[in-house]
Protein backbone atom coordinates (compact mmCIF):
# COMPACT_ATOMS: atom_id res chain seq x y z
CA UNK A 1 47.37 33.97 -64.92
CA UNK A 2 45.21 33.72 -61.82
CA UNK A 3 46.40 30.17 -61.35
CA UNK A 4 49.99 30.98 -61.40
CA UNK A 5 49.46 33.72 -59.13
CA UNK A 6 47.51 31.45 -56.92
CA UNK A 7 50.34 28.99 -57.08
CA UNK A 8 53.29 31.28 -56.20
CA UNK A 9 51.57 33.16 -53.47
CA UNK A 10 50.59 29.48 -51.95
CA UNK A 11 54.23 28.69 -51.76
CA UNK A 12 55.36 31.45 -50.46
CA UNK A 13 52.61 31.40 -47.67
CA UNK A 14 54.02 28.23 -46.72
CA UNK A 15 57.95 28.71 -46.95
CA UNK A 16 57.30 32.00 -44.79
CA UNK A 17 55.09 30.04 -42.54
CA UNK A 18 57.48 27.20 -41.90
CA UNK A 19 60.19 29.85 -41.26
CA UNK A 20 58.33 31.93 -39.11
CA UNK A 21 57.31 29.27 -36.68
CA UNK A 22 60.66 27.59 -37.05
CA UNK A 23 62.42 30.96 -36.33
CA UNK A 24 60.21 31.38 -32.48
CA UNK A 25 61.39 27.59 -32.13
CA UNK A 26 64.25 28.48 -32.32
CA UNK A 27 64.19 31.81 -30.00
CA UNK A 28 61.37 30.09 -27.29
CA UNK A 29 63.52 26.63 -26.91
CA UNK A 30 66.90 28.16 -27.05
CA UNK A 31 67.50 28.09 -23.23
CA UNK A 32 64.78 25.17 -22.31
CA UNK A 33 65.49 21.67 -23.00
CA UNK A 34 62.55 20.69 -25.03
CA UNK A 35 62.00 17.36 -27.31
CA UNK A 36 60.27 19.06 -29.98
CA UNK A 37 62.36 19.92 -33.53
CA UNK A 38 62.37 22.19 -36.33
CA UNK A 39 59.59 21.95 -39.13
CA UNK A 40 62.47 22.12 -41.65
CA UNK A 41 66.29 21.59 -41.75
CA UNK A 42 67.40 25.04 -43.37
CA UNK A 43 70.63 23.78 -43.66
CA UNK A 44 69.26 21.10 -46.43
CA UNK A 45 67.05 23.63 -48.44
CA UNK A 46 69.65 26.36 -48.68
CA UNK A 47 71.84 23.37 -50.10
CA UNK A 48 68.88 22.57 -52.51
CA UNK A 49 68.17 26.19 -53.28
CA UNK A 50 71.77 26.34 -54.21
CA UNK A 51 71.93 23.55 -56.62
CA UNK A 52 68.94 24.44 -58.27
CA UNK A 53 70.52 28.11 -58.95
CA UNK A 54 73.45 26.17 -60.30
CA UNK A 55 72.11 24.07 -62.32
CA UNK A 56 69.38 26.97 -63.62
CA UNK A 57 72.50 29.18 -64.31
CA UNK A 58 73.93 26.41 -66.52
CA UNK A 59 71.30 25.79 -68.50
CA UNK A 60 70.88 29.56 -69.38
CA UNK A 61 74.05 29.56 -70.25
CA UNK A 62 73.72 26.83 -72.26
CA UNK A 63 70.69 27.80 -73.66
CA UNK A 64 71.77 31.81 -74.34
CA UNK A 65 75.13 30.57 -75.78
């Protein structure tokens, strides 16, 4: 149980790391023209994150049904 715990709280470290640095990117370069980019597209992980529901939802149903 430890090791899931482990697991889960090491992702979400991460994800809320990436989005917390991304998010001052995006508020300290906003005005200034600056070369440096995003750690992570959001755009392509909410599209993943959506699938994944999808898909999750579908095989519940299947699964329940």
């Amino acid at each position: 149980m430890r090791v899931i715990f482990g697991i889960l709280l090491g992702v979400i470290l991460t994800v809320g790391g990436a989005y917390l640095y991304d998010s001052h990117y995006a508020a300290t370069s906003a005005n200034a023209t600056s070369p440096d980019r995003p750690m992570v597209n959001w755009d392509v992980v909410s599209t993943n994150w959506n699938r994944l529901t999808e898909r999750a939802r579908a095989e519940w149903v299947r699964l329940a049904g």
